[in-house]
Every structure is written in C-alpha cells, then in structure tokens.
PDB file of N, CA and C in Angstrom:
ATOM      1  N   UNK A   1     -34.275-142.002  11.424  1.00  0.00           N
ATOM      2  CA  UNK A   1     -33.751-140.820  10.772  1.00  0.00           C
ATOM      3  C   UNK A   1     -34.046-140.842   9.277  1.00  0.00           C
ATOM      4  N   UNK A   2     -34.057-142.062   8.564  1.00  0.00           N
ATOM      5  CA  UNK A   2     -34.042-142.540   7.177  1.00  0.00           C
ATOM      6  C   UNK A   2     -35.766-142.080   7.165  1.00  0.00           C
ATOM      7  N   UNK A   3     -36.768-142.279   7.870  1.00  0.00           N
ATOM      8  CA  UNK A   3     -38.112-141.994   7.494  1.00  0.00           C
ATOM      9  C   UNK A   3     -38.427-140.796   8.159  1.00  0.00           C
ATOM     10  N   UNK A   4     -37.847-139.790   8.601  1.00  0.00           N
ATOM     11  CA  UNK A   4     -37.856-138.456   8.286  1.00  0.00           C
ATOM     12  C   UNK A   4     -37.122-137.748   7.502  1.00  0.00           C
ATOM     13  N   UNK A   5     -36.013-138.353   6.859  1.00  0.00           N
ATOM     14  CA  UNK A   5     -35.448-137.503   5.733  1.00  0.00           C
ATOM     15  C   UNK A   5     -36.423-137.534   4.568  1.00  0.00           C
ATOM     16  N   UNK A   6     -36.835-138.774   4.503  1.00  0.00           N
ATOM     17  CA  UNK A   6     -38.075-139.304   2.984  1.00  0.00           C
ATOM     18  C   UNK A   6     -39.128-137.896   3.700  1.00  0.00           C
ATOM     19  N   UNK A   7     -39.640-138.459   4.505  1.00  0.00           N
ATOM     20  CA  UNK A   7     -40.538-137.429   4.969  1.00  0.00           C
ATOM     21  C   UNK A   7     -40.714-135.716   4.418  1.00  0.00           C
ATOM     22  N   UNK A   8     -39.520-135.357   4.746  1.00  0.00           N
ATOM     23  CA  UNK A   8     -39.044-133.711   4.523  1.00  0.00           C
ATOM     24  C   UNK A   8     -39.170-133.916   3.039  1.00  0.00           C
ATOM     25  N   UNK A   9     -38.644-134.520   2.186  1.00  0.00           N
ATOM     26  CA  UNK A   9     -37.719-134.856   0.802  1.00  0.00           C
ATOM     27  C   UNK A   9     -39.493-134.667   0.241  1.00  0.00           C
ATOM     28  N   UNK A  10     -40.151-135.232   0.853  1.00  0.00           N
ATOM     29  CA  UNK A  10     -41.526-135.871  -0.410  1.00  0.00           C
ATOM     30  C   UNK A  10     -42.439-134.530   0.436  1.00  0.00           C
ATOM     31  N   UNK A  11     -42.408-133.805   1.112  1.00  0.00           N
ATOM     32  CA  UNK A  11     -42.956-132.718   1.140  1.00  0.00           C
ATOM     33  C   UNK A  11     -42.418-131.316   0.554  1.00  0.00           C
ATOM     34  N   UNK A  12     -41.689-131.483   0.709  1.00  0.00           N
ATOM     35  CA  UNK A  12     -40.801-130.433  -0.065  1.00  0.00           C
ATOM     36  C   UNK A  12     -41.161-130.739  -1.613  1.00  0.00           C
ATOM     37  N   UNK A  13     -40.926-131.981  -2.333  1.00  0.00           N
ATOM     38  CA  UNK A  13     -41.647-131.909  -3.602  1.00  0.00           C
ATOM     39  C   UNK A  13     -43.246-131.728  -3.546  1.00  0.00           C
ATOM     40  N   UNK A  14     -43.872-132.169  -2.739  1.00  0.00           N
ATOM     41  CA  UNK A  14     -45.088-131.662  -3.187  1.00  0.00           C
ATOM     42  C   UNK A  14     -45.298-129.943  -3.017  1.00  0.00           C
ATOM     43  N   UNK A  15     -44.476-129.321  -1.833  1.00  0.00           N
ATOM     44  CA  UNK A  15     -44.886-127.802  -2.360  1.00  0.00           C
ATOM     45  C   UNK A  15     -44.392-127.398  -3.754  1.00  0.00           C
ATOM     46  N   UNK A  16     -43.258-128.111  -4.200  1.00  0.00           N
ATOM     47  CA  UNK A  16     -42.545-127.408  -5.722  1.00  0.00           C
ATOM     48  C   UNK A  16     -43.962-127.972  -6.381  1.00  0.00           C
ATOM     49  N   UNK A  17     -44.577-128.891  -6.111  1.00  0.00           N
ATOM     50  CA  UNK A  17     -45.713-129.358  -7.586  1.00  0.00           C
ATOM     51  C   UNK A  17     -46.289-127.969  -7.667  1.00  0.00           C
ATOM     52  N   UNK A  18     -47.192-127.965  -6.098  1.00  0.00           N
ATOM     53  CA  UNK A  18     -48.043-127.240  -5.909  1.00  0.00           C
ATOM     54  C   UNK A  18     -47.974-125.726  -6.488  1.00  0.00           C
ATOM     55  N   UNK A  19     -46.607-125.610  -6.391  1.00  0.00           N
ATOM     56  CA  UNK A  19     -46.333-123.558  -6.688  1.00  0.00           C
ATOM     57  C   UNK A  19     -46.014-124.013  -8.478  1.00  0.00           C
ATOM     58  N   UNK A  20     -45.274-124.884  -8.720  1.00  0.00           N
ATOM     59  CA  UNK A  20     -45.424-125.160 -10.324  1.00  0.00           C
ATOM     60  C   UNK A  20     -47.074-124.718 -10.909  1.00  0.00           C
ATOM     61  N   UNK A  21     -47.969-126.002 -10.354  1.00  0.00           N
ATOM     62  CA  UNK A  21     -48.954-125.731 -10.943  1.00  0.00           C
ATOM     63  C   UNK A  21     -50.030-124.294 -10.715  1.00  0.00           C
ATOM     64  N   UNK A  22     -49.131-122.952 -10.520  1.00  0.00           N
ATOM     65  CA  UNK A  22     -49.923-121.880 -10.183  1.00  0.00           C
ATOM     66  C   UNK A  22     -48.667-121.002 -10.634  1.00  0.00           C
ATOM     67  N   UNK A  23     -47.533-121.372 -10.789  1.00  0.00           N
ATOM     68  CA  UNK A  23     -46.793-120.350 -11.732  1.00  0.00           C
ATOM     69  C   UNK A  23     -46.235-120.951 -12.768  1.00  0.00           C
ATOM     70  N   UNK A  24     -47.106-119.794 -13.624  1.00  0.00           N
ATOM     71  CA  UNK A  24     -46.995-120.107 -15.185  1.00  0.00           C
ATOM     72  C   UNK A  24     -45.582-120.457 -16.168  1.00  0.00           C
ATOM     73  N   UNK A  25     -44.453-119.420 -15.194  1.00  0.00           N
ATOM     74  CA  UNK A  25     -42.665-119.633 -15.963  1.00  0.00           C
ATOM     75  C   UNK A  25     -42.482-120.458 -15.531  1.00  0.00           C
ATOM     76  N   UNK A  26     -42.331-121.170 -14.384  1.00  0.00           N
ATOM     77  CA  UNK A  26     -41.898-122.315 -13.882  1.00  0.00           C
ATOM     78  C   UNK A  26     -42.366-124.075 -14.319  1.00  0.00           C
ATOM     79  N   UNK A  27     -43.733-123.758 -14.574  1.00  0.00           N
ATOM     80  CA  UNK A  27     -44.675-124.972 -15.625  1.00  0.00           C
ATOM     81  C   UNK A  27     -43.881-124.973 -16.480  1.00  0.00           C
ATOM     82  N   UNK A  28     -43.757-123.822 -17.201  1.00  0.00           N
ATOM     83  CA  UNK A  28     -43.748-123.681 -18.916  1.00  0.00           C
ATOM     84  C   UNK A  28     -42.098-124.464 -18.811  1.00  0.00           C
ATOM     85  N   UNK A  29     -41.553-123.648 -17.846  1.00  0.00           N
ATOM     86  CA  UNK A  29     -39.776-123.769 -18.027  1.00  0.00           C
ATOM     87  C   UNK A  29     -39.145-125.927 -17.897  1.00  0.00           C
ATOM     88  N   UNK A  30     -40.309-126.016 -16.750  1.00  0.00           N
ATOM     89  CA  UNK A  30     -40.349-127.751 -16.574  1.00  0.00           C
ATOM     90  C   UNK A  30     -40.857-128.406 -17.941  1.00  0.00           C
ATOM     91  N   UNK A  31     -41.838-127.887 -18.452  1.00  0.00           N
ATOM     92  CA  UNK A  31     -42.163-128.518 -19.540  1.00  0.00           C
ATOM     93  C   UNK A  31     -40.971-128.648 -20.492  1.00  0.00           C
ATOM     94  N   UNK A  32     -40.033-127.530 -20.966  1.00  0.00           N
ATOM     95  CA  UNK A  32     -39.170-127.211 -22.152  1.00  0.00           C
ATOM     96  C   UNK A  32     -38.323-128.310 -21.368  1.00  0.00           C
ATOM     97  N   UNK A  33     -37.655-128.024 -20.003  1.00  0.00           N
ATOM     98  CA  UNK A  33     -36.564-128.988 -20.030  1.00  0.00           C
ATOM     99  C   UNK A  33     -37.617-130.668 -20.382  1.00  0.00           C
ATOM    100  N   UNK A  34     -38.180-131.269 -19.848  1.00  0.00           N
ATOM    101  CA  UNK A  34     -38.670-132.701 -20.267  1.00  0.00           C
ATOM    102  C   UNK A  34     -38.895-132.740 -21.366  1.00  0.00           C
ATOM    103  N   UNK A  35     -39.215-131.511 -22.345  1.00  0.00           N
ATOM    104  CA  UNK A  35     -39.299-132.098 -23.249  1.00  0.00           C
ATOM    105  C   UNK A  35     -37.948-132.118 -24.005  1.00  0.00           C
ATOM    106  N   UNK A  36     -37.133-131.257 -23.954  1.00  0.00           N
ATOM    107  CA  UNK A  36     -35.832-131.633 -24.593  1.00  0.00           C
ATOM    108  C   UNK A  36     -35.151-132.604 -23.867  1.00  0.00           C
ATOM    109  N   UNK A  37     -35.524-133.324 -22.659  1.00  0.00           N
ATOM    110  CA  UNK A  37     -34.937-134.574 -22.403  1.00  0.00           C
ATOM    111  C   UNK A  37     -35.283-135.513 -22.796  1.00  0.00           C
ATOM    112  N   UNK A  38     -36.848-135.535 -22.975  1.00  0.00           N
ATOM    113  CA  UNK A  38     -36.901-137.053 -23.570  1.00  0.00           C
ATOM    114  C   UNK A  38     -37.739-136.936 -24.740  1.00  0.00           C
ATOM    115  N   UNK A  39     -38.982-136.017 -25.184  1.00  0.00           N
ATOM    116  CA  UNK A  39     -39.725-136.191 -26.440  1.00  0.00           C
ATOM    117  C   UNK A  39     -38.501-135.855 -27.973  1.00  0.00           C
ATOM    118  N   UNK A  40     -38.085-135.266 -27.379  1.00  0.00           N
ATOM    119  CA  UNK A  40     -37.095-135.056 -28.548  1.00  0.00           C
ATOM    120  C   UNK A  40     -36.097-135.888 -28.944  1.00  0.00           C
ATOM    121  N   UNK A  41     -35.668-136.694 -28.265  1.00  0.00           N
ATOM    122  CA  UNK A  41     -35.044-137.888 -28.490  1.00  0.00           C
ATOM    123  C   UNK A  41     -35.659-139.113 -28.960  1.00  0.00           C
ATOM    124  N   UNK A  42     -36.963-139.392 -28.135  1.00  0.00           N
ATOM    125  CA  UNK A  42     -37.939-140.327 -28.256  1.00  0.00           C
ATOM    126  C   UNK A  42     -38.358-140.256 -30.124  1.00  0.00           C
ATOM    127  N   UNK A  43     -39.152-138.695 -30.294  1.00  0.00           N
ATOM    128  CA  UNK A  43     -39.431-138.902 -31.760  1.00  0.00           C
ATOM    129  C   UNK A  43     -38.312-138.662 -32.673  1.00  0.00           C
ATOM    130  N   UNK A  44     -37.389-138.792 -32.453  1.00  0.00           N
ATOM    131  CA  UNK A  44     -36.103-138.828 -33.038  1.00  0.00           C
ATOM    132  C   UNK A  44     -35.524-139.981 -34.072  1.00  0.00           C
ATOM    133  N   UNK A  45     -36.285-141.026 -32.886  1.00  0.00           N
ATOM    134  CA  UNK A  45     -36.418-142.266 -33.351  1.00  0.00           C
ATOM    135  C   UNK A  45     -37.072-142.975 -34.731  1.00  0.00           C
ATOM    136  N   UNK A  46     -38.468-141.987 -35.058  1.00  0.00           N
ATOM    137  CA  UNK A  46     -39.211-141.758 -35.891  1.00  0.00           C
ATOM    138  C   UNK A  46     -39.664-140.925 -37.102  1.00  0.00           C
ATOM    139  N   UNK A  47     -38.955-140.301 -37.153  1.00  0.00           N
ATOM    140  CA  UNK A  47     -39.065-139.006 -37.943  1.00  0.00           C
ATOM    141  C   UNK A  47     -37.915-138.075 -37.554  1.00  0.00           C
ATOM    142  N   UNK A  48     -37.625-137.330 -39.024  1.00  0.00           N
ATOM    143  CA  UNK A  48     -36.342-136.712 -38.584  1.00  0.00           C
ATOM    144  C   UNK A  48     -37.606-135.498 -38.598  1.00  0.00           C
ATOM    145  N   UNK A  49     -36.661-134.274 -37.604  1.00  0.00           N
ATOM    146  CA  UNK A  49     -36.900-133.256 -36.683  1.00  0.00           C
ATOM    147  C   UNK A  49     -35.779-132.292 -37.161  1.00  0.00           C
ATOM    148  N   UNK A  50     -36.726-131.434 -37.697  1.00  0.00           N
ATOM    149  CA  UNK A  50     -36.076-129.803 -38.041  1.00  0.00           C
ATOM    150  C   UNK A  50     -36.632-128.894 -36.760  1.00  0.00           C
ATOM    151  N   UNK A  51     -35.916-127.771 -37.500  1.00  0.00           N
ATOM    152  CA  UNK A  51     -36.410-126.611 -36.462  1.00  0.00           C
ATOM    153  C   UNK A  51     -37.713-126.443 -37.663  1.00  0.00           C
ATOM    154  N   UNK A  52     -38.126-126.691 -38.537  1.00  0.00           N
ATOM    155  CA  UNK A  52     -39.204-126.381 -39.709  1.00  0.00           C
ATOM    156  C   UNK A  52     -39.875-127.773 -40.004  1.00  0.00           C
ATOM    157  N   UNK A  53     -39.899-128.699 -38.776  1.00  0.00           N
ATOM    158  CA  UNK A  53     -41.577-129.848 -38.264  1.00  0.00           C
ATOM    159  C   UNK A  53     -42.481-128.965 -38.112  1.00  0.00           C
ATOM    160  N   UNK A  54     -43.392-129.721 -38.859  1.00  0.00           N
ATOM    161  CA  UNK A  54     -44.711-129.579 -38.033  1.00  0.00           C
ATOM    162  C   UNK A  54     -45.293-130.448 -37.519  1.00  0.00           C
ATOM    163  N   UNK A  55     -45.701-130.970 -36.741  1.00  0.00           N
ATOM    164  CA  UNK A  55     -46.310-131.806 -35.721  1.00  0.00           C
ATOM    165  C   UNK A  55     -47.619-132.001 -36.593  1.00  0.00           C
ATOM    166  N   UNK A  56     -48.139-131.230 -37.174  1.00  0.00           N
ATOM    167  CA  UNK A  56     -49.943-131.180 -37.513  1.00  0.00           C
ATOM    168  C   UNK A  56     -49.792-131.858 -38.920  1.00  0.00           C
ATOM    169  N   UNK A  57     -48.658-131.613 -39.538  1.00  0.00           N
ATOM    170  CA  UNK A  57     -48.983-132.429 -40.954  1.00  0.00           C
ATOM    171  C   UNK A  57     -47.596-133.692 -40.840  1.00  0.00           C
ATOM    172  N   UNK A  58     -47.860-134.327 -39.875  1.00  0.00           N
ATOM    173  CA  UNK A  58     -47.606-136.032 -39.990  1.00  0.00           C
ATOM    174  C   UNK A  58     -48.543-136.460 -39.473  1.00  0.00           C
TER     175      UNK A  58
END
C-alpha cells in the first residue's frame, strides 16, 4: 500500500512540474514564494536589502 501511495504522490508532482513549466502565473507565482523563502533570507546574511537594492551594482 506504502509503494502505491509514493507511486500516486510522485506522479501527481510530476504533472504539477509539467503544467508549471507551460503556465506562465503559476512559474512566476512558485518562483516569488522560493524566493521569499529562502533567497531573501539567505542574502540577508550578506548585505542589507531594501526595497531600493540593486542586484547589478554589488
């Protein structure tokens, strides 16, 4: 039962990849949440972060 639940579980994520990578709000929307989960914390570490960074002149 345990290696058909994995089963269902890891197909079911690969259709979410699959329709992610062909709709554009849903990419974009995954991208914003990861990145406010972890790049923004991560360079946080390094540099302080306004809403008025620029990424291009550090």
């Amino acid at each position: 039962m345990t290696d058909l639940y994995l089963y269902i579980q890891k197909s079911q994520k690969i259709r979410y990849m699959q329709k992610r990578h062909t709709d554009r709000k849903m990419y974009f929307r995954d991208l914003e949440i990861t990145s406010k989960e972890f790049y923004i914390s991560y360079l946080s570490d390094f540099t302080e972060l306004t809403t008025y960074t620029n990424a291009a002149s550090r």
